[in-house]
N, C-alpha and C. Protein backbone atom coordinates (compact mmCIF):
# COMPACT_ATOMS: atom_id res chain seq x y z
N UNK A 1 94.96 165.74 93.82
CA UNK A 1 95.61 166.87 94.43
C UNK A 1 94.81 168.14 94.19
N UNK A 2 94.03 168.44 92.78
CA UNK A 2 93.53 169.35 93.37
C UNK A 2 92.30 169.82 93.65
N UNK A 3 91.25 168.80 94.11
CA UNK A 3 90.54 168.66 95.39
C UNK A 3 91.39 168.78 96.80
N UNK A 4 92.40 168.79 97.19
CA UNK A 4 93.01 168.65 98.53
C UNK A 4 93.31 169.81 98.35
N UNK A 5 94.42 170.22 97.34
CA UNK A 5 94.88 171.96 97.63
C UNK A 5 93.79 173.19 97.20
N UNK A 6 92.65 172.60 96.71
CA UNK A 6 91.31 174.00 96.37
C UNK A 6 91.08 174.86 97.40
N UNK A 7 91.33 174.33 98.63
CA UNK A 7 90.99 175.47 99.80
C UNK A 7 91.88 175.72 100.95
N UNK A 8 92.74 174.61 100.69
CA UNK A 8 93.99 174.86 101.67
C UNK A 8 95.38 174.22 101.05
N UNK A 9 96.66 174.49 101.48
CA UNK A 9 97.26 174.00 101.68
C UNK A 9 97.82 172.76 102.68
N UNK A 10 97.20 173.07 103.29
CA UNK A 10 97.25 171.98 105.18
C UNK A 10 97.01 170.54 103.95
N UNK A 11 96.38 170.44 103.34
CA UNK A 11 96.67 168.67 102.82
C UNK A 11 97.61 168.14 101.84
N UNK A 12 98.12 169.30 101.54
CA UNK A 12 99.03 168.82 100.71
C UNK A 12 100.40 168.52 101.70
N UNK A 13 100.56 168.72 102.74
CA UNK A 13 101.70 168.64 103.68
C UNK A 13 101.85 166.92 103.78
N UNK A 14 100.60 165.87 103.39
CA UNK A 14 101.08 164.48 103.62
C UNK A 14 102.19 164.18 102.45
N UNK A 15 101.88 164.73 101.64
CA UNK A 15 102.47 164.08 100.34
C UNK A 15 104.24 164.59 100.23
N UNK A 16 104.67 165.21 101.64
CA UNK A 16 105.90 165.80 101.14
C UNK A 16 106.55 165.00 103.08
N UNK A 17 107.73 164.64 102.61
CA UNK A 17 108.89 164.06 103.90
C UNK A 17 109.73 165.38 103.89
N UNK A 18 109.19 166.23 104.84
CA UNK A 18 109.60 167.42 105.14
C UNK A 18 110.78 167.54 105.64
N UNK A 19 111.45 166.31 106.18
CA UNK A 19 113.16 166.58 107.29
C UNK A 19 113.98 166.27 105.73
N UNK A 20 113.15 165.32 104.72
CA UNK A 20 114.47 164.67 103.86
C UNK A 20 114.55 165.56 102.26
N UNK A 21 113.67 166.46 101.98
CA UNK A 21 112.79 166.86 100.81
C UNK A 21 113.96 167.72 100.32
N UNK A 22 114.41 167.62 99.12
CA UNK A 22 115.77 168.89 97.84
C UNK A 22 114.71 169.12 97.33
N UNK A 23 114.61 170.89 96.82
CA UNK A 23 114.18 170.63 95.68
C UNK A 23 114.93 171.72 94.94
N UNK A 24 114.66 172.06 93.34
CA UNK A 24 115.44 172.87 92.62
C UNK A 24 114.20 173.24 91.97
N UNK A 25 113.78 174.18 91.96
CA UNK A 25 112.45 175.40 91.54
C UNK A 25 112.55 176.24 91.00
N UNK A 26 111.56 177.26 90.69
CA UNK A 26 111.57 178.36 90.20
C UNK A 26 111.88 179.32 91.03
N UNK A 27 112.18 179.47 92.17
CA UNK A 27 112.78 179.85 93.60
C UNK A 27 114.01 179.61 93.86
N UNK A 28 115.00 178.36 93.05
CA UNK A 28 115.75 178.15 93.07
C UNK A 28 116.36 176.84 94.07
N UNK A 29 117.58 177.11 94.52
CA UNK A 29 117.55 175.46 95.43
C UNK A 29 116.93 175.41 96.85
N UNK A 30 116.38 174.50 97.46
CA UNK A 30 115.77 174.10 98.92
C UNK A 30 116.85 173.21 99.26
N UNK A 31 117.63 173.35 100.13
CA UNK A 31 118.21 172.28 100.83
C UNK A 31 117.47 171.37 102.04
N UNK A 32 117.92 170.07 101.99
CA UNK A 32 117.38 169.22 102.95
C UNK A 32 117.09 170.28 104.29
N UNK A 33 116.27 170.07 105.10
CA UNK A 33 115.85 170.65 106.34
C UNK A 33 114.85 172.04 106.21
N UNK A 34 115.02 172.69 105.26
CA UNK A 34 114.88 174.13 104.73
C UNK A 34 113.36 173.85 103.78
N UNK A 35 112.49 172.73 103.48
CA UNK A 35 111.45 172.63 102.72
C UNK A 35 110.19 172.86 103.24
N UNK A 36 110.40 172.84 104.68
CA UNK A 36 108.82 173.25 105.37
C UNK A 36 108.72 174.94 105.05
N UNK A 37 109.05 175.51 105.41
CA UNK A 37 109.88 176.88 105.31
C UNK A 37 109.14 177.20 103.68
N UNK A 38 110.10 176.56 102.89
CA UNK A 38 109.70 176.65 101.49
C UNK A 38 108.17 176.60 100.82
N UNK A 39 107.38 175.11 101.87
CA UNK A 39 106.59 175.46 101.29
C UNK A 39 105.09 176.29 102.05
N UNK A 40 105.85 177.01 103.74
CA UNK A 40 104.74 177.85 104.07
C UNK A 40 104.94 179.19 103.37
N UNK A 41 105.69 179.40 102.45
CA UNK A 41 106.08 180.36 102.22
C UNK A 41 105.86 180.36 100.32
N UNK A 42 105.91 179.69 99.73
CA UNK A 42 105.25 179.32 98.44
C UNK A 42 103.72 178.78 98.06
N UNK A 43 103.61 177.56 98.94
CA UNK A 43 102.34 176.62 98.38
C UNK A 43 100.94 177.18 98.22
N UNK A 44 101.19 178.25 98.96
CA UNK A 44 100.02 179.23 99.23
C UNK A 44 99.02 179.86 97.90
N UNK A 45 100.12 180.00 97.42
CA UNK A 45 99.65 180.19 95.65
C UNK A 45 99.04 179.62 94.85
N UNK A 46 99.65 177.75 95.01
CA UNK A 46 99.00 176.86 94.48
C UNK A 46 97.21 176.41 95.06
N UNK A 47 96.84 177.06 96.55
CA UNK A 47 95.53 176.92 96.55
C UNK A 47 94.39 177.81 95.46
N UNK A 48 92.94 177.04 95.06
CA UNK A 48 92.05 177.34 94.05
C UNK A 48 92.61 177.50 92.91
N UNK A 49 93.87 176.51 92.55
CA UNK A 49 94.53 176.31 90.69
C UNK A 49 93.92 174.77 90.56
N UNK A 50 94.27 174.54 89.44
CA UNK A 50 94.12 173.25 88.64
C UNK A 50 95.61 172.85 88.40
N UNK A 51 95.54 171.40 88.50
CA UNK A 51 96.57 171.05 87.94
C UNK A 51 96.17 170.19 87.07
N UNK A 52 96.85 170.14 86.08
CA UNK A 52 97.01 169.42 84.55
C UNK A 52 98.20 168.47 84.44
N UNK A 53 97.99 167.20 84.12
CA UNK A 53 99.41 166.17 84.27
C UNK A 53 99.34 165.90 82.84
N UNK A 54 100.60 165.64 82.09
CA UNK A 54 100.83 164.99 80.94
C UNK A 54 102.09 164.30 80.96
N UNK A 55 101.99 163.05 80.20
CA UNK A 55 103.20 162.29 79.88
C UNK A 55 103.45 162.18 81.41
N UNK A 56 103.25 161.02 82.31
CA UNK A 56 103.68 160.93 83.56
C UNK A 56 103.84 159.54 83.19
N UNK A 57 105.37 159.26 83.51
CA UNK A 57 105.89 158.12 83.96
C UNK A 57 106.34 158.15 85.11
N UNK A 58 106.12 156.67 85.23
CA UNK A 58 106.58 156.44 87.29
C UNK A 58 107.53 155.34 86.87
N UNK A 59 108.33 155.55 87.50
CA UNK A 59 109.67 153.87 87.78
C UNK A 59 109.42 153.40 89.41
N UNK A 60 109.57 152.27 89.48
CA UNK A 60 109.85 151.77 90.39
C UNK A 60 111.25 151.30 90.56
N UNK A 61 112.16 151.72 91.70
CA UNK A 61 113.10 151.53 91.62
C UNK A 61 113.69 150.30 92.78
N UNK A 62 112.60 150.22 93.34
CA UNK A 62 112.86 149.24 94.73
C UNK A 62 111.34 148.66 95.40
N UNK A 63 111.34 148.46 96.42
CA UNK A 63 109.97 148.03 97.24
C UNK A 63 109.13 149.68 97.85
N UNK A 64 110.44 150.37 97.67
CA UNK A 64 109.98 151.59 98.58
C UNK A 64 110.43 152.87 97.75
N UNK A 65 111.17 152.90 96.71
CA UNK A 65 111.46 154.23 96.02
C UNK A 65 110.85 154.25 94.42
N UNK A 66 110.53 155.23 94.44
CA UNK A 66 109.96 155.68 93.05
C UNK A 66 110.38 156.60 92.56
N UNK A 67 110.57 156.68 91.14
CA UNK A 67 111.16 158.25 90.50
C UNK A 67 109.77 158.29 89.20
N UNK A 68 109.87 159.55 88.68
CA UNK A 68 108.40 159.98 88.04
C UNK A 68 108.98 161.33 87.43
N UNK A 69 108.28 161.38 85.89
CA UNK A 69 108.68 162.91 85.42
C UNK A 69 107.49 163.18 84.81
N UNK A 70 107.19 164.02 84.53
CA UNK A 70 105.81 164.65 83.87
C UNK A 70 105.87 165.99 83.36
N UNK A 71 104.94 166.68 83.06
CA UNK A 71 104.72 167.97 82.40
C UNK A 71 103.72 168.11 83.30
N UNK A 72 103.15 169.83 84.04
CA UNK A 72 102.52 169.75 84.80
C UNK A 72 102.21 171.01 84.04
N UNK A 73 101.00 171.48 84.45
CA UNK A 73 100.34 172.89 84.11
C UNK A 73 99.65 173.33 84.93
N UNK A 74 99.85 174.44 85.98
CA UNK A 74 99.26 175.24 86.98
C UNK A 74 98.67 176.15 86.34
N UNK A 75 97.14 176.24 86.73
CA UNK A 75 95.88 177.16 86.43
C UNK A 75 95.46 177.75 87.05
N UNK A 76 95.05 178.92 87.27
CA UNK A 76 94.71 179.91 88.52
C UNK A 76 95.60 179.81 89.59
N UNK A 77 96.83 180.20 89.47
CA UNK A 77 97.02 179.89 90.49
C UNK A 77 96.61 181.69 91.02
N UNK A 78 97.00 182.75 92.26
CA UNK A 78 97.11 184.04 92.52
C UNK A 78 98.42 184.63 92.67
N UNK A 79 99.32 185.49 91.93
CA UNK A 79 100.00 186.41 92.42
C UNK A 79 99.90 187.03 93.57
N UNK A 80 100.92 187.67 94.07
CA UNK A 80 100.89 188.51 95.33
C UNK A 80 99.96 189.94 94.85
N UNK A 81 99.99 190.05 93.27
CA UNK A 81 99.12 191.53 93.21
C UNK A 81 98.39 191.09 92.90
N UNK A 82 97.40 190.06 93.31
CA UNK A 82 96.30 189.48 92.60
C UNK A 82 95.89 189.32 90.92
N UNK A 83 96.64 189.35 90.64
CA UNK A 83 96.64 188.76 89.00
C UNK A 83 96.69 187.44 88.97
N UNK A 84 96.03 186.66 88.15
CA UNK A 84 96.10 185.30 88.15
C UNK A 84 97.17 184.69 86.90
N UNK A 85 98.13 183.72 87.31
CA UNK A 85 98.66 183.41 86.62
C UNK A 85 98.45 181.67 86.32
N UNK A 86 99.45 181.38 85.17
CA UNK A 86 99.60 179.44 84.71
C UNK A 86 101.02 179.62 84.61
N UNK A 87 101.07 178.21 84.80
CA UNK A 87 102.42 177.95 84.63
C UNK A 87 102.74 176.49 83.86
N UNK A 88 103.53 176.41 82.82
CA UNK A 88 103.89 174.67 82.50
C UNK A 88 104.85 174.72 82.40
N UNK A 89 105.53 173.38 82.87
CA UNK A 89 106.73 173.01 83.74
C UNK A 89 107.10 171.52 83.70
N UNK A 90 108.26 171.15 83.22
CA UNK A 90 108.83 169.52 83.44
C UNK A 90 109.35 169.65 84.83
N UNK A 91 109.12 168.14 85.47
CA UNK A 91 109.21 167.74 86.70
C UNK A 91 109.28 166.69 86.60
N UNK A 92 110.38 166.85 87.71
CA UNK A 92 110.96 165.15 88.17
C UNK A 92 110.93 165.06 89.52
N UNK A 93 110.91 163.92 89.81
CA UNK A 93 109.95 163.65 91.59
C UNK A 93 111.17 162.24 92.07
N UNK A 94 110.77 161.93 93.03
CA UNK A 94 112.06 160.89 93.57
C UNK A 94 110.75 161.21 94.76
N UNK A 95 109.81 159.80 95.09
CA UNK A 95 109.65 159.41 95.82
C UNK A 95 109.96 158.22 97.12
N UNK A 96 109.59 158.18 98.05
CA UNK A 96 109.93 157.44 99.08
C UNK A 96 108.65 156.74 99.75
N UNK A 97 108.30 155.30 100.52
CA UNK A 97 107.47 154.80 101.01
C UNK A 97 107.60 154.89 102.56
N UNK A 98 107.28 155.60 103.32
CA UNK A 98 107.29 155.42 104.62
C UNK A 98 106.30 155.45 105.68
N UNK A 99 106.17 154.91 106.31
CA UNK A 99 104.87 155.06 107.20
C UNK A 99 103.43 154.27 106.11
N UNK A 100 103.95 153.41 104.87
CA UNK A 100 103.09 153.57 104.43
C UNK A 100 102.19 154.46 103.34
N UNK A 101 102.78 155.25 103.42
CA UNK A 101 102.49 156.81 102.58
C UNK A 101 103.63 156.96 101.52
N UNK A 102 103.23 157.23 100.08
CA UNK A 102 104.24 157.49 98.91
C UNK A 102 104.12 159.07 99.59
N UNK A 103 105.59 159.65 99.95
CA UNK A 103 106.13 160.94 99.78
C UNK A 103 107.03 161.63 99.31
N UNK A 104 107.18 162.73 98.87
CA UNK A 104 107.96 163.29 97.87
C UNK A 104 109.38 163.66 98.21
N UNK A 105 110.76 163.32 98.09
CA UNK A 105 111.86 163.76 99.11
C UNK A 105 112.25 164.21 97.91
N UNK A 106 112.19 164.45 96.51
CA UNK A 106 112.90 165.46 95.94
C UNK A 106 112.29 165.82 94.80
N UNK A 107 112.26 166.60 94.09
CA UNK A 107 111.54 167.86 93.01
C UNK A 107 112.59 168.73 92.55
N UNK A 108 112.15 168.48 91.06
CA UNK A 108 113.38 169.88 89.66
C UNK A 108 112.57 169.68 89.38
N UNK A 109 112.29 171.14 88.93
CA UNK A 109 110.78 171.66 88.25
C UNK A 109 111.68 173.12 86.93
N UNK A 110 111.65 172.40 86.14
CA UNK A 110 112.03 172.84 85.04
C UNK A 110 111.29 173.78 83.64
N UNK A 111 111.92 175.02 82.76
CA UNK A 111 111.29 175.58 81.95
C UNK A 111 112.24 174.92 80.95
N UNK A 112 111.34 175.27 79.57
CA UNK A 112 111.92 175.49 78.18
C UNK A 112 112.94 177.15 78.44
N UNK A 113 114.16 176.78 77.94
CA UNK A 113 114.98 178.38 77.82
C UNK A 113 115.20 178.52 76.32
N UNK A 114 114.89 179.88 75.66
CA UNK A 114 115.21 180.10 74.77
C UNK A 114 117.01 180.51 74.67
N UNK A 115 117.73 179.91 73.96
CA UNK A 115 119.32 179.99 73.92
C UNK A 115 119.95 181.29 73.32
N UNK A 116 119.25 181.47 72.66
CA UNK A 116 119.14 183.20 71.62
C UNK A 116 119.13 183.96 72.77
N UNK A 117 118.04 184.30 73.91
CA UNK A 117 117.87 185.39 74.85
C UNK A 117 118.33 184.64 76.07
N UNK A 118 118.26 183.32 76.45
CA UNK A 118 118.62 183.29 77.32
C UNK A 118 117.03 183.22 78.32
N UNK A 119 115.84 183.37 78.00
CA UNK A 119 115.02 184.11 79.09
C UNK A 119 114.38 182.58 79.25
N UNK A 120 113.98 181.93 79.89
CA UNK A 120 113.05 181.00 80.18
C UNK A 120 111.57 181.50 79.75
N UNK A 121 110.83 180.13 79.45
CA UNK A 121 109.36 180.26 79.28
C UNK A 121 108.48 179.78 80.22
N UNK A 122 108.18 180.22 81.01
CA UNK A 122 107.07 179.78 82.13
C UNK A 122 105.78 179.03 81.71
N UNK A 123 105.80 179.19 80.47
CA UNK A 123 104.15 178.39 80.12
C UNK A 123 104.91 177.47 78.75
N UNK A 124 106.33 176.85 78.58
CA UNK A 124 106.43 175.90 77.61
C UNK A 124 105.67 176.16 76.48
N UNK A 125 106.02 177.46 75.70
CA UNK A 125 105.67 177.59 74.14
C UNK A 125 106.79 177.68 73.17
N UNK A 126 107.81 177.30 73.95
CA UNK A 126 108.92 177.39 72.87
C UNK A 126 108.94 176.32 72.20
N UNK A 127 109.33 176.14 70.91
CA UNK A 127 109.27 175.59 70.05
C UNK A 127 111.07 175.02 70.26
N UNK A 128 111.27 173.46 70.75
CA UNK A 128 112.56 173.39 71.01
C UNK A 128 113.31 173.40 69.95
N UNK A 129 113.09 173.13 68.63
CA UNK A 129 113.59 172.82 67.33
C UNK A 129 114.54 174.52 67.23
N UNK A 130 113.50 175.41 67.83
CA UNK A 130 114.23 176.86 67.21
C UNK A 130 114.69 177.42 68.62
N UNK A 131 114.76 177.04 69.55
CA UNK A 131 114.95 177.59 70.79
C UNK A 131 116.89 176.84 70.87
N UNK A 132 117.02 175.88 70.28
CA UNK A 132 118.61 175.52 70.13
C UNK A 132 119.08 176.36 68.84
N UNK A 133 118.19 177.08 68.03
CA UNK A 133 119.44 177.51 66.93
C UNK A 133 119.77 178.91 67.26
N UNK A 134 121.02 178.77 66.98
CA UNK A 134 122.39 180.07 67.70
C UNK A 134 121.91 181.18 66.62
């Protein structure tokens, strides 16, 4: 993936079933129908980043569905004021086989929240041991 998204977005569009796709983001919820939208209007960011995978498990749940969670870490990605930002993030995926093609029909893309403030961590440095004590 990121050889495909380094200079565009246009290739990352196979990997997503755009009529069937939920997702729950840092944007908040996408309802079914509403994800093309979502991602001409987001993915844009993710071109010239890195992505970083850790701890990725895949299930197979059938001949044709898959579910998968991981830790992901976005690198370069660009702000709208051109500042470059990262991001690390748990994610859970619920794929589908159609046409032949593994595609993505749903995504929760999750932070560490500190419980004390309340504020989420966008780059997963909280320490969960102290992020639960009241």
């Amino acid at each position: 993936m990121n050889k495909e998204f380094n200079a565009s977005i246009e290739p990352g569009r196979k990997f997503y079933n755009f009529p069937e796709v939920v997702t729950f983001d840092i944007f908040g919820f996408t309802g079914r129908g509403a994800f093309k939208e979502h991602f001409d209007e987001t993915f844009h960011y993710l071109s010239n980043s890195t992505f970083q995978i850790k701890d990725i498990e895949v299930f197979a749940t059938s001949k044709t569905t898959r579910y998968a969670h991981m830790y992901q870490r976005l690198i370069g990605g660009t702000a709208d004021d051109g500042k470059i930002f990262e991001m690390t993030y748990r994610i859970t995926e619920i794929l589908i086989k159609a046409n032949g093609q593994w595609q993505w029909v749903h995504e929760h893309v999750s932070f560490p929240t500190d419980m004390k403030t309340m504020k989420s961590d966008p780059i997963c440095s909280v320490d969960p041991k102290k992020a639960f004590q009241f």
